[in-house]
C-alpha atoms as a PDB file:
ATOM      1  CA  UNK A   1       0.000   0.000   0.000  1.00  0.00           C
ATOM      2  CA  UNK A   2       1.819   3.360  -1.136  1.00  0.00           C
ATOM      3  CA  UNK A   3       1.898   6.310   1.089  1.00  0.00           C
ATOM      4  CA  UNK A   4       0.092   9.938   0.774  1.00  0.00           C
ATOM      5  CA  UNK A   5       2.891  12.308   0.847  1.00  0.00           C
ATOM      6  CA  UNK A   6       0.755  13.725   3.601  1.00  0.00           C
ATOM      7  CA  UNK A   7       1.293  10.776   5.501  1.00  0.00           C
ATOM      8  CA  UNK A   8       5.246   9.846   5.057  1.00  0.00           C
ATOM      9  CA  UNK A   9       5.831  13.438   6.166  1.00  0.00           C
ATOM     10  CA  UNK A  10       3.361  12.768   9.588  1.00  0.00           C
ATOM     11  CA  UNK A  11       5.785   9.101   9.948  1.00  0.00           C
ATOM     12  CA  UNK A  12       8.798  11.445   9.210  1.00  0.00           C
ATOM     13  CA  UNK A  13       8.032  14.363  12.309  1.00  0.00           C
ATOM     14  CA  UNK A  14       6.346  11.365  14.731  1.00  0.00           C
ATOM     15  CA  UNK A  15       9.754   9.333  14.135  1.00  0.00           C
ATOM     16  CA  UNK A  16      11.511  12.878  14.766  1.00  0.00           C
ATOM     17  CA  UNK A  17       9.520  13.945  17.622  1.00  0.00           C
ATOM     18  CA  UNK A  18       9.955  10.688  19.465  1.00  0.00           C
ATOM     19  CA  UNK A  19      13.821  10.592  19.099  1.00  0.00           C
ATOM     20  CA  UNK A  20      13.996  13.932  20.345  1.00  0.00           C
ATOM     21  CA  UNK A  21      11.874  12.665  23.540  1.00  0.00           C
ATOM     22  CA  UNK A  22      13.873   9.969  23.991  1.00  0.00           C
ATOM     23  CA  UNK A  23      16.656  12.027  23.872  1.00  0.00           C
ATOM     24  CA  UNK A  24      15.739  14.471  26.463  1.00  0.00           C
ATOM     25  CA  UNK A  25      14.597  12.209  28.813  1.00  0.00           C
ATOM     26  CA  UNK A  26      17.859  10.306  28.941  1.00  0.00           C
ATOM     27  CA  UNK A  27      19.892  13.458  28.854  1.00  0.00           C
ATOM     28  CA  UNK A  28      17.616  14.976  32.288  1.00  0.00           C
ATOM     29  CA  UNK A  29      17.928  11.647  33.827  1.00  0.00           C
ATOM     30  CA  UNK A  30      22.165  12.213  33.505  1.00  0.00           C
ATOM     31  CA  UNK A  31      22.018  15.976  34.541  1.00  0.00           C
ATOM     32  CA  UNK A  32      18.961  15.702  36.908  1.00  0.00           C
ATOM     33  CA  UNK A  33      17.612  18.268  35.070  1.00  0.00           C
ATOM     34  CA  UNK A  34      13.849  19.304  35.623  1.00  0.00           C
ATOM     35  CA  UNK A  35      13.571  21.940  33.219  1.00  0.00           C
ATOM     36  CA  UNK A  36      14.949  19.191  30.548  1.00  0.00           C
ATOM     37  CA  UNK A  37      12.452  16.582  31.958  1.00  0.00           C
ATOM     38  CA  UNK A  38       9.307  18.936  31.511  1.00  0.00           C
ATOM     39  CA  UNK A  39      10.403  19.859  27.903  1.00  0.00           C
ATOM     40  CA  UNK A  40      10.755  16.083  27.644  1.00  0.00           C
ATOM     41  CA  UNK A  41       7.273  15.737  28.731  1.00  0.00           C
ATOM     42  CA  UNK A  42       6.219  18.656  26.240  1.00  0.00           C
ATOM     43  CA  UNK A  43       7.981  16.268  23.180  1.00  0.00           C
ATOM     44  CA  UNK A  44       5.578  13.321  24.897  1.00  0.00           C
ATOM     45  CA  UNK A  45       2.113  15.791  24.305  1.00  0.00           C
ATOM     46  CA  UNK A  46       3.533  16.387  20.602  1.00  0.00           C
ATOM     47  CA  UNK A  47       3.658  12.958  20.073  1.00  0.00           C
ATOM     48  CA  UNK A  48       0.048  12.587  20.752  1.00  0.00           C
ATOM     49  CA  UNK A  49      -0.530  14.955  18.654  1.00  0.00           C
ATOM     50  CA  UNK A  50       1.108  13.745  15.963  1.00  0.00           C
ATOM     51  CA  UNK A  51      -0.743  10.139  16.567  1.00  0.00           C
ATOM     52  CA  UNK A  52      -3.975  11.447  17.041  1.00  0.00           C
ATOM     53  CA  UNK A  53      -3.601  13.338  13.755  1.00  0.00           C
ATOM     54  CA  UNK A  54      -1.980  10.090  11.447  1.00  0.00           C
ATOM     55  CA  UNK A  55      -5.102   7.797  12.941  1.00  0.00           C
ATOM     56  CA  UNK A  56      -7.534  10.835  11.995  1.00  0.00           C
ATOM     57  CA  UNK A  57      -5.724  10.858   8.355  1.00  0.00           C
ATOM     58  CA  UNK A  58      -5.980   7.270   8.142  1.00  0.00           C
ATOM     59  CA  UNK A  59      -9.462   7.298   8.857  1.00  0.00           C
ATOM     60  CA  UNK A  60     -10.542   9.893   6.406  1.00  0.00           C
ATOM     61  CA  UNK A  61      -8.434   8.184   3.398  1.00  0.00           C
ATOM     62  CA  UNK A  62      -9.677   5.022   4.033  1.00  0.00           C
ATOM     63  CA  UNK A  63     -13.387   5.335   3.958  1.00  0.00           C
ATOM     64  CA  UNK A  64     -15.838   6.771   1.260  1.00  0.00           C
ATOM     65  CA  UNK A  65     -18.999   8.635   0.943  1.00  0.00           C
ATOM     66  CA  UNK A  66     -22.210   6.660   0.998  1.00  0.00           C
ATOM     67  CA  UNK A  67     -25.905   7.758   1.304  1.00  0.00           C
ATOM     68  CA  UNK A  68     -25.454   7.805   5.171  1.00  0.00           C
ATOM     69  CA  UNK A  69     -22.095   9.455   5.519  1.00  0.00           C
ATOM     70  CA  UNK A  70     -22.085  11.591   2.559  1.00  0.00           C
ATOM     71  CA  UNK A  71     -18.432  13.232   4.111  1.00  0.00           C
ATOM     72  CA  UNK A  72     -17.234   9.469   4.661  1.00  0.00           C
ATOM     73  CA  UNK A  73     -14.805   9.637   7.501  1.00  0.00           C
ATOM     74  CA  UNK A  74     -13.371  13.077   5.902  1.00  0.00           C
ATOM     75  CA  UNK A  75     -14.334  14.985   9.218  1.00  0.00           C
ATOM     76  CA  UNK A  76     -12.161  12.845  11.244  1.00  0.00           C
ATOM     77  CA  UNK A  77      -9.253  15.311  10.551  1.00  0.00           C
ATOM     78  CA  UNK A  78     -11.771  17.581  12.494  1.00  0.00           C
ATOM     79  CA  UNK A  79     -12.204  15.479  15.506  1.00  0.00           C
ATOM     80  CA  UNK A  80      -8.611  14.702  15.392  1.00  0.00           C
ATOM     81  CA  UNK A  81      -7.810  18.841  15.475  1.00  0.00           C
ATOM     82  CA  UNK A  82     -10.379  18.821  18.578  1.00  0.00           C
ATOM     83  CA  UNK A  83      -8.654  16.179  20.410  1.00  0.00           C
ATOM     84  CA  UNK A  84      -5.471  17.582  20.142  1.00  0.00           C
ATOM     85  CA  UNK A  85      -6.829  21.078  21.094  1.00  0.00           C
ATOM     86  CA  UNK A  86      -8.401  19.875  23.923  1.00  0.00           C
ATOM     87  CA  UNK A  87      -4.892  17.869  24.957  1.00  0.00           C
ATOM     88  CA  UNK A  88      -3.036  21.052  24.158  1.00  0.00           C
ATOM     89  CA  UNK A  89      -5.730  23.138  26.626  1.00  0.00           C
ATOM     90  CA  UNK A  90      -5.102  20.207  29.076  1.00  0.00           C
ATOM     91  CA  UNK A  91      -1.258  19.627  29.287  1.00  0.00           C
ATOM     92  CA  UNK A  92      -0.844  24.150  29.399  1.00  0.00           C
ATOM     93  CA  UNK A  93      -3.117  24.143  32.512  1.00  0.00           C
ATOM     94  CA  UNK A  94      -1.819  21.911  34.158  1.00  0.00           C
ATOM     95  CA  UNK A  95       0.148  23.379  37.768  1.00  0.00           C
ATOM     96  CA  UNK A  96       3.310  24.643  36.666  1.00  0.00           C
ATOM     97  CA  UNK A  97       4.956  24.589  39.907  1.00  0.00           C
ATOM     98  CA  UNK A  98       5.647  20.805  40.630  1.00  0.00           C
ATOM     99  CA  UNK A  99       7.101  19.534  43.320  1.00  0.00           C
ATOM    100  CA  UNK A 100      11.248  18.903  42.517  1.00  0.00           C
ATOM    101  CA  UNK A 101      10.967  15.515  44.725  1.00  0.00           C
ATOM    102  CA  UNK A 102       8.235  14.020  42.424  1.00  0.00           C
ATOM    103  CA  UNK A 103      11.153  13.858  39.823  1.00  0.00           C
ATOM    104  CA  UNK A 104      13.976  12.450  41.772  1.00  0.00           C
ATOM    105  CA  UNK A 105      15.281   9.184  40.444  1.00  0.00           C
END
């Protein structure tokens, strides 16, 4: 099954994204490093993202239009923009101020 451009370049930045996360969490777990650790954990939310959106892709190039869904799946890229602005409202509210201890390894 070939690829959408569209959907290589969503594999490409989730592949990316995760390294990156990875990265930083291994690299606050050598320096103790909280700031590193919540960016870390700000990579982890953009991963989501980046899932949420590739399943709601999927979704709307894999389905067509019939007499009941005459948009076929196409406004699953619209739920999938919710969901991630809802996660995006979530994770920014969340208290800023944690605890240092709660991080200690």
């Amino acid at each position: 099954m070939a690829c959408a451009p569209n959907r290589v370049r969503l594999l490409c930045m989730l592949a990316l994204t995760f390294g990156f996360f990875i990265v930083e969490v291994v690299v606050s777990r050598v320096t103790s490093s909280l700031a590193m650790l919540s960016d870390s954990f700000h990579m982890l939310s953009d991963v989501i993202a980046l899932v949420v959106a590739l399943v709601a892709v999927r979704f709307a190039d894999k389905t067509q239009s019939t007499n009941k869904n005459t948009f076929g799946w196409i406004r699953a890229e619209v739920m999938g923009a919710l969901v991630n602005a809802v996660n995006d409202i979530f994770v920014s509210k969340m208290p800023q101020n944690f605890n240092a201890q709660l991080f200690k390894w």
